[in-house]
Protein backbone atom coordinates (compact mmCIF):
# COMPACT_ATOMS: atom_id res chain seq x y z
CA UNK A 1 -141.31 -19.80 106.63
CA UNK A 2 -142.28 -16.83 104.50
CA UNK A 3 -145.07 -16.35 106.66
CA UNK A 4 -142.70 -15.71 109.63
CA UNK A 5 -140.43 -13.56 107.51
CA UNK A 6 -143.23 -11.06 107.01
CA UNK A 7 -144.97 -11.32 110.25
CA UNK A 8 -141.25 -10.02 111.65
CA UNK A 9 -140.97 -7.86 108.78
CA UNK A 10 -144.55 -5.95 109.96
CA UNK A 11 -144.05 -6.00 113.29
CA UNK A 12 -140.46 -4.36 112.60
CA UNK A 13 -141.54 -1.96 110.43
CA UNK A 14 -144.64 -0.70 113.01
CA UNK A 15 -141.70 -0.26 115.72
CA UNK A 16 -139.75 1.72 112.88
CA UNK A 17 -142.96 4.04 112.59
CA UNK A 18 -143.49 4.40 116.43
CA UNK A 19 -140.36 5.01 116.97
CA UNK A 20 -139.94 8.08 113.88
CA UNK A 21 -143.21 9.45 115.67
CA UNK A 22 -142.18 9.68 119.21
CA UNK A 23 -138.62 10.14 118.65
CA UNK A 24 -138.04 11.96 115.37
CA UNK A 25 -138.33 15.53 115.25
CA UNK A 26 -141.34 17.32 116.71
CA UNK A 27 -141.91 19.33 113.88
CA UNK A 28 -145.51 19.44 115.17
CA UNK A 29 -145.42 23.31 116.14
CA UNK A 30 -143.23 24.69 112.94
CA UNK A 31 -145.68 23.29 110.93
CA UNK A 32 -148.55 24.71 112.52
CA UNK A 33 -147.05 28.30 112.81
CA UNK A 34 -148.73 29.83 109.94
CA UNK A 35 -151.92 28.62 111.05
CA UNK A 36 -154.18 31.97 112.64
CA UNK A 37 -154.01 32.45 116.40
CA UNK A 38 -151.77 29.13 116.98
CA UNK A 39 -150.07 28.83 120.18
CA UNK A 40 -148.44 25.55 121.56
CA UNK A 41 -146.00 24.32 124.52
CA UNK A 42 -144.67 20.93 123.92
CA UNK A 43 -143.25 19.19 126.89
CA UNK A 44 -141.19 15.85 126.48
CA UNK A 45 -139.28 14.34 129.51
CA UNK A 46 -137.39 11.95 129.26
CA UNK A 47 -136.53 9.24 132.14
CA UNK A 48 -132.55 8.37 132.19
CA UNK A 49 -133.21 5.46 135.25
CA UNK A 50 -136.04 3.44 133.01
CA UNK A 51 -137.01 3.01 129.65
CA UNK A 52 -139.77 5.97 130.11
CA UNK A 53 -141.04 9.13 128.14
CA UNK A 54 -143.74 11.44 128.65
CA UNK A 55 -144.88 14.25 126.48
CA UNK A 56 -147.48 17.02 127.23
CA UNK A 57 -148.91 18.71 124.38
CA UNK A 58 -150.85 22.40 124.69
CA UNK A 59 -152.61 23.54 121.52
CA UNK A 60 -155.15 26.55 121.14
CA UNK A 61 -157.09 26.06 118.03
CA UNK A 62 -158.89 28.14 115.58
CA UNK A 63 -161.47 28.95 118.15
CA UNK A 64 -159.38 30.26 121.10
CA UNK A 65 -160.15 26.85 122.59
CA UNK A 66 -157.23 25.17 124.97
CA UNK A 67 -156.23 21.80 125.16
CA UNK A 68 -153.63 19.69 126.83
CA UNK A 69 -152.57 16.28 125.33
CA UNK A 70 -150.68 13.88 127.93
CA UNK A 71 -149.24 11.06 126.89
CA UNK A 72 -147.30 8.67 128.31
CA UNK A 73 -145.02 6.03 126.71
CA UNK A 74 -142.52 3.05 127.92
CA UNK A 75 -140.50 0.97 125.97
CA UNK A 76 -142.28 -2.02 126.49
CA UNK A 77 -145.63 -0.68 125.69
CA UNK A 78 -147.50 1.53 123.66
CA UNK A 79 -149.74 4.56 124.92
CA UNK A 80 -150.24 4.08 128.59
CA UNK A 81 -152.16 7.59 129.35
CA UNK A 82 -153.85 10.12 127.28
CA UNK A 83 -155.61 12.94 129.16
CA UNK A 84 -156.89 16.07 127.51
CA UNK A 85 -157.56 18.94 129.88
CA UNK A 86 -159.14 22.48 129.41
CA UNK A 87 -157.89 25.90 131.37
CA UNK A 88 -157.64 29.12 129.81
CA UNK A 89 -155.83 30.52 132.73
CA UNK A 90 -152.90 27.57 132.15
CA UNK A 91 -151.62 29.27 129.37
CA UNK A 92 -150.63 32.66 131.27
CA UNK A 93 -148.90 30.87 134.30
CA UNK A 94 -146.57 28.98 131.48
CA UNK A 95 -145.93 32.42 130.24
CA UNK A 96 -144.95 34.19 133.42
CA UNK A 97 -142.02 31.54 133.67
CA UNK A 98 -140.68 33.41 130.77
CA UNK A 99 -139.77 30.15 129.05
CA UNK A 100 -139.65 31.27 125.82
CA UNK A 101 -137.17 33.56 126.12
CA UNK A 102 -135.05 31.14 128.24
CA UNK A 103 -131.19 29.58 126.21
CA UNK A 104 -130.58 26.15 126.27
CA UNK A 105 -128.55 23.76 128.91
CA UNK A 106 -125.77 24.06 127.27
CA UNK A 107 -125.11 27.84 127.05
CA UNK A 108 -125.75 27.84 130.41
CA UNK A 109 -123.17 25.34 132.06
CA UNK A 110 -120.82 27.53 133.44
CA UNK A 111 -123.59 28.47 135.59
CA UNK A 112 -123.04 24.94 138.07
CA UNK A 113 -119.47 24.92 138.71
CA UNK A 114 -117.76 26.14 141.49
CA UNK A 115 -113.78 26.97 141.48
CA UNK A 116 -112.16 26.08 144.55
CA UNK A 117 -108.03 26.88 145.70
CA UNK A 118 -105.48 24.81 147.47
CA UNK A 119 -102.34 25.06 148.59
CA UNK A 120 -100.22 22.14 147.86
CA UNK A 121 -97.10 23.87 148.79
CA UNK A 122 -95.46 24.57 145.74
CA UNK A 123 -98.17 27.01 144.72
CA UNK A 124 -101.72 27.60 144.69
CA UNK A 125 -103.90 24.90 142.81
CA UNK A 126 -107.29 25.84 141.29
CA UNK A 127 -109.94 23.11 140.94
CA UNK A 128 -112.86 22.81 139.18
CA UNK A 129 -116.07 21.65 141.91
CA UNK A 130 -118.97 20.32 139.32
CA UNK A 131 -122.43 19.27 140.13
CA UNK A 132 -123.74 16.09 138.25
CA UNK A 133 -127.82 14.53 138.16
CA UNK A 134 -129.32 11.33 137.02
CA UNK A 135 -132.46 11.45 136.59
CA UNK A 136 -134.80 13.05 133.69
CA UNK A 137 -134.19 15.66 130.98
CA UNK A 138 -136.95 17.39 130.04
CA UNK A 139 -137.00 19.15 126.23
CA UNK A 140 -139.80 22.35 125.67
CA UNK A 141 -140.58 23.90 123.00
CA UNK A 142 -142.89 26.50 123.18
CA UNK A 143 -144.68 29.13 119.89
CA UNK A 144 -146.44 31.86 120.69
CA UNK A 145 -148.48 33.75 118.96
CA UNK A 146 -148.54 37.58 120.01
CA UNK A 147 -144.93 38.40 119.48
CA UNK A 148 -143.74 35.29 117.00
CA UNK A 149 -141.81 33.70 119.38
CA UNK A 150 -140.31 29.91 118.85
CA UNK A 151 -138.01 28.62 121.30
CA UNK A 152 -136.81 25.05 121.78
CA UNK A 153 -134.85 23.96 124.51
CA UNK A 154 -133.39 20.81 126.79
CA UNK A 155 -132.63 21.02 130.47
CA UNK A 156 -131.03 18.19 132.54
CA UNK A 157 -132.98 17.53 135.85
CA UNK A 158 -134.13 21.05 136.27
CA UNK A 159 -135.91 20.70 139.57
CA UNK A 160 -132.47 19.08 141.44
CA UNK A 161 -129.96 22.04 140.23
CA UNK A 162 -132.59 24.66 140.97
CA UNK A 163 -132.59 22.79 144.73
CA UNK A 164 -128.82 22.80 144.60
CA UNK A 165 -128.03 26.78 142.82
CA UNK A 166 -131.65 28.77 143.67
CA UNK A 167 -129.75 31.11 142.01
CA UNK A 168 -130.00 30.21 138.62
CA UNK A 169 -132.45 31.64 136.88
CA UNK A 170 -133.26 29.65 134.33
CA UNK A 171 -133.77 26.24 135.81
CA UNK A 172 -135.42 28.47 138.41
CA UNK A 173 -138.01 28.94 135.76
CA UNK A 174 -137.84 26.03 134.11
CA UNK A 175 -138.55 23.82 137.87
CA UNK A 176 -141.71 26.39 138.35
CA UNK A 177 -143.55 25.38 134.62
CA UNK A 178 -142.79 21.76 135.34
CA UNK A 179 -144.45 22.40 138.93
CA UNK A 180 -147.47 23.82 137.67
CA UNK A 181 -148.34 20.44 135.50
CA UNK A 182 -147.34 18.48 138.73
CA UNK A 183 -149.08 20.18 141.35
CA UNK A 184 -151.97 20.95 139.44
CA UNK A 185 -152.79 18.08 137.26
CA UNK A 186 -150.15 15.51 138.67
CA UNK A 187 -148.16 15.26 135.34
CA UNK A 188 -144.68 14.47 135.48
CA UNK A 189 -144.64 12.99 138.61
């Protein structure tokens, strides 16, 4: 009996310490600020319709070296895919989406609602029109190095309300870095 007791015990306390490394704070980049010539994008997206997460990981090291880290997790299983690409040029199309200057989802809200008037004939109603996705939310942070800049921000389904209001800016931007991992390197498909 004691033997079951601990075998539940371990296997309860290695889903404790998966689950504080995937889904604790990604403190990953502060950390690694004060290191010399340290730049990183870290791209987590998380699946609302299954139990799936994906994170995307872009380091340059001491060196000048690139890498990208994809990962790929479910909540049935551990590590499903690991890839580690190199492109120098990668880092300058993430930086011409302007994504690090970019405010988060929820300053930007008022952005997807449309106001609408009728005339129920004892005055003029006003009525809110709002525009509502299921699907993924995808969180970035991104450091870089030349002008100290740390941002960190989460966007609801960017690709469907850029469809929906091309006129938004920001999930304008947002839908073109996640495009360049999928149509490049088929990540976040």
């Amino acid at each position: 009996m004691k033997a079951i007791y601990f075998t539940l015990a371990l296997l309860l306390s290695i889903n404790i310490c998966n689950a504080k490394i995937f889904y604790g704070n990604n403190d990953s980049i502060k950390k690694s600020v004060n290191k010399p010539s340290f730049t990183a994008l870290t791209i987590t997206r998380i699946s609302h319709t299954g139990n799936k997460k994906e994170q995307l990981k872009m380091t340059k090291n001491e060196n000048g070296d690139w890498n990208v880290d994809y990962i790929t997790f479910q909540n049935d299983q551990k590590m499903i895919n690991l890839e580690t690409l190199q492109n120098d040029n990668l880092w300058f199309e993430v930086l011409k989406t302007k994504v690090h200057y970019l405010p988060d989802w929820k300053d930007i809200q008022y952005k997807f609602s449309t106001f609408l008037e009728a005339d129920l004939g004892n005055g003029t109603e006003l009525f809110e029109d709002r525009f509502f996705v299921l699907g993924e939310s995808y969180e970035i942070e991104i450091w870089t190095d030349k002008d100290q800049k740390y941002n960190k921000i989460s966007y609801t389904s960017p690709e469907s309300y850029y469809k929906k209001f091309p006129e938004v800016d920001e999930t304008k931007a947002v839908a073109i870095l996640i495009g360049i991992f999928k149509d490049q390197y088929q990540i976040f498909e």
